[in-house]
N, C-alpha and C. Protein backbone atom coordinates (compact mmCIF):
# COMPACT_ATOMS: atom_id res chain seq x y z
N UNK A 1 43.67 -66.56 -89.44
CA UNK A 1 43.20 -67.08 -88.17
C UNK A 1 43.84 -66.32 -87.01
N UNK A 2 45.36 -66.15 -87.34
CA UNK A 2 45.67 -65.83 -85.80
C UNK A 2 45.07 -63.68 -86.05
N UNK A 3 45.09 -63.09 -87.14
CA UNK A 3 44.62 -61.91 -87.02
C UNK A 3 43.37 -61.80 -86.44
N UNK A 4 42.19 -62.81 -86.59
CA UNK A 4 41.04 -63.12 -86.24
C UNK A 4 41.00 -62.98 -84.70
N UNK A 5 41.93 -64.05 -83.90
CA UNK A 5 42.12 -64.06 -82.43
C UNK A 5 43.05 -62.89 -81.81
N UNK A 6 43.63 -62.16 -82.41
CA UNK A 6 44.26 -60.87 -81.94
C UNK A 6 43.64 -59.97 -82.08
N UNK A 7 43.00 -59.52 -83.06
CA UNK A 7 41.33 -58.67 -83.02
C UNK A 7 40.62 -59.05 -82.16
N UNK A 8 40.31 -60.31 -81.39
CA UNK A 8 39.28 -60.81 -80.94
C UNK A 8 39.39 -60.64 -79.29
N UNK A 9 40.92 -60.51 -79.22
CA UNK A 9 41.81 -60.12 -77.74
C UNK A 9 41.98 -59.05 -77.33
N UNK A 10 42.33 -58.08 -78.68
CA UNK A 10 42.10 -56.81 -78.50
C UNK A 10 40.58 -56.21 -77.94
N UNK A 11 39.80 -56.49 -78.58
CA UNK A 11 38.00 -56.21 -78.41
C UNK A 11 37.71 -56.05 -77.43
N UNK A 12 37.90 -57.60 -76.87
CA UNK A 12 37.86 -57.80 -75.41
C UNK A 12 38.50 -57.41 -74.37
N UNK A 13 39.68 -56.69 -74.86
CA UNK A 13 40.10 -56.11 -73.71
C UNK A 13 39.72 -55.01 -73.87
N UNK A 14 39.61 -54.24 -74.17
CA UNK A 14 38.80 -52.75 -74.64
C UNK A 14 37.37 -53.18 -74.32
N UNK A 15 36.67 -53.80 -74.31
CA UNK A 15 35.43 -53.54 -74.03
C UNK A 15 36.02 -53.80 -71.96
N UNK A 16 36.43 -54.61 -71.88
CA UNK A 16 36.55 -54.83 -70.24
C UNK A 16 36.85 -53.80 -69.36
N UNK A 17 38.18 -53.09 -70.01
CA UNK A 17 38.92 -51.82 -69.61
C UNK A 17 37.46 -50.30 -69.27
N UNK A 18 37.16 -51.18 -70.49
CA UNK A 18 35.20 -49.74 -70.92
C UNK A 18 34.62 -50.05 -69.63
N UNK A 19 34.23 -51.13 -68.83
CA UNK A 19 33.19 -51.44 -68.25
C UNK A 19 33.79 -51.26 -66.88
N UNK A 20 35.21 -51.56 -66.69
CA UNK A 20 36.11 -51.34 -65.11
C UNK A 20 35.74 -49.48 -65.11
N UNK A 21 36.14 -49.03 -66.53
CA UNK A 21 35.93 -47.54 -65.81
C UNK A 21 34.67 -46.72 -65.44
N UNK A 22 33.73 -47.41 -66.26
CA UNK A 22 32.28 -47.43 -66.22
C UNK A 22 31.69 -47.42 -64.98
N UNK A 23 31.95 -49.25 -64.39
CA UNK A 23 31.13 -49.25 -63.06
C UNK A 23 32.08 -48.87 -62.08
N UNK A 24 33.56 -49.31 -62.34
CA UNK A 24 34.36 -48.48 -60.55
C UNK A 24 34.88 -47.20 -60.74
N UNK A 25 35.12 -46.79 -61.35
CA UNK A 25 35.97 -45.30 -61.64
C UNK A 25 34.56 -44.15 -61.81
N UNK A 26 34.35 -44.41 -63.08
CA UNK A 26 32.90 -43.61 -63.27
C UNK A 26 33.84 -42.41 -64.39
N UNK A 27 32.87 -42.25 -65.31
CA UNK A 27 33.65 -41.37 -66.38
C UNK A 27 33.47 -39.93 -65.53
N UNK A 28 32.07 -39.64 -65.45
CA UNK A 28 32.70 -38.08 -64.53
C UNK A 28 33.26 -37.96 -63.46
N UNK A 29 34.21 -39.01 -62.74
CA UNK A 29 35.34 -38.86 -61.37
C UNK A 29 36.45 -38.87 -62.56
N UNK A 30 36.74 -39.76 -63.51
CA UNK A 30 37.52 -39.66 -64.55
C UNK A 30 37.58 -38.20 -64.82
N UNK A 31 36.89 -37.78 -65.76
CA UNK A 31 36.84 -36.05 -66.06
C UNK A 31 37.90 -35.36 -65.24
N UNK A 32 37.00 -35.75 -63.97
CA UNK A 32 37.38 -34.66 -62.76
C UNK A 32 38.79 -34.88 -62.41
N UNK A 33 39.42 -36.12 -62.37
CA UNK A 33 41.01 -36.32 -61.95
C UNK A 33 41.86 -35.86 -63.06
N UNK A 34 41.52 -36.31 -64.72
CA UNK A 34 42.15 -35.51 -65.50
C UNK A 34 42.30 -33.72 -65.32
N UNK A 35 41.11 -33.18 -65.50
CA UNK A 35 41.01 -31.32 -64.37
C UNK A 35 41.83 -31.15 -63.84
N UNK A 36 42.04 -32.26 -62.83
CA UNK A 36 42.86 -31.81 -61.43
C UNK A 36 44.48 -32.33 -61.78
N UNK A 37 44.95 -33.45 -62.70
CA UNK A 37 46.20 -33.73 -63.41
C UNK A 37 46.34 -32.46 -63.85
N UNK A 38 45.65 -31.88 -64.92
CA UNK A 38 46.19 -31.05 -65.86
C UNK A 38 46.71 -29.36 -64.77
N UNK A 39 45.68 -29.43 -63.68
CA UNK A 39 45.90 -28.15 -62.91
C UNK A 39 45.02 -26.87 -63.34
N UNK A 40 43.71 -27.27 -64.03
CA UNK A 40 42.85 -26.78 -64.31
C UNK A 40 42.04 -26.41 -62.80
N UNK A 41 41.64 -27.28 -62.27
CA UNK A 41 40.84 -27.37 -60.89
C UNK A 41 41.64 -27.74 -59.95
N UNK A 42 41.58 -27.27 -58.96
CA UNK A 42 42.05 -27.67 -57.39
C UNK A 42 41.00 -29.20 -56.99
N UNK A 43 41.55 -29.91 -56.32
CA UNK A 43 41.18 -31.53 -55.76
C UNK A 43 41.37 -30.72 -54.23
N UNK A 44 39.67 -31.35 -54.15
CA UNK A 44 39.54 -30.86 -52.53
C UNK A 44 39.05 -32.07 -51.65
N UNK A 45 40.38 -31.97 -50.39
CA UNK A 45 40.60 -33.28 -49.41
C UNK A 45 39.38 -33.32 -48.52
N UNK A 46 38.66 -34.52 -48.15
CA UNK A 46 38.24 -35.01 -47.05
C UNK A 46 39.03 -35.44 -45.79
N UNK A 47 38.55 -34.71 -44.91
CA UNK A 47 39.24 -35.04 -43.54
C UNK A 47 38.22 -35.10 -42.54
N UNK A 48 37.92 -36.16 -42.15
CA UNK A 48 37.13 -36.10 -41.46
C UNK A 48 35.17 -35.71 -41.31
N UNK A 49 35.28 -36.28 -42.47
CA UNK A 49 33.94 -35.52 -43.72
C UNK A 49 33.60 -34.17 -43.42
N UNK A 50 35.02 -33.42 -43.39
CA UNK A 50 35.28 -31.85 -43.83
C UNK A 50 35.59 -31.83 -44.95
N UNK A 51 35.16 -30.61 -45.52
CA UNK A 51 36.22 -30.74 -47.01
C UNK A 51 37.56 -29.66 -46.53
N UNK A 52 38.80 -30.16 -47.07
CA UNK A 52 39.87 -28.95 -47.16
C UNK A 52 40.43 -29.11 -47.81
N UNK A 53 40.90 -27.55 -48.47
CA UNK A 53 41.33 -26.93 -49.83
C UNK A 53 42.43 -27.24 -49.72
């Protein structure tokens, strides 16, 4: 029983975590911040809806 409800907690939080990055993050802004962690790509600033490098 209690493996049943700790599987069942786990699930659910993994599916929730799936759907926060889904609809607010978005997997390709995801992509793109990992790129820019790793130092693959430069992250280019808005200022003033300019872009600068």
């Amino acid at each position: 029983m209690k493996l049943k409800v700790l599987s069942g907690a786990a699930l659910w939080l993994a599916l929730i975590s799936l759907a926060h990055v889904w609809w607010n993050v978005g997997f390709g802004n995801l992509a793109h911040r990992f790129e820019v962690l790793m130092g693959k790509e430069r992250d280019e600033l808005v200022v003033g809806f300019l872009p600068v490098t």
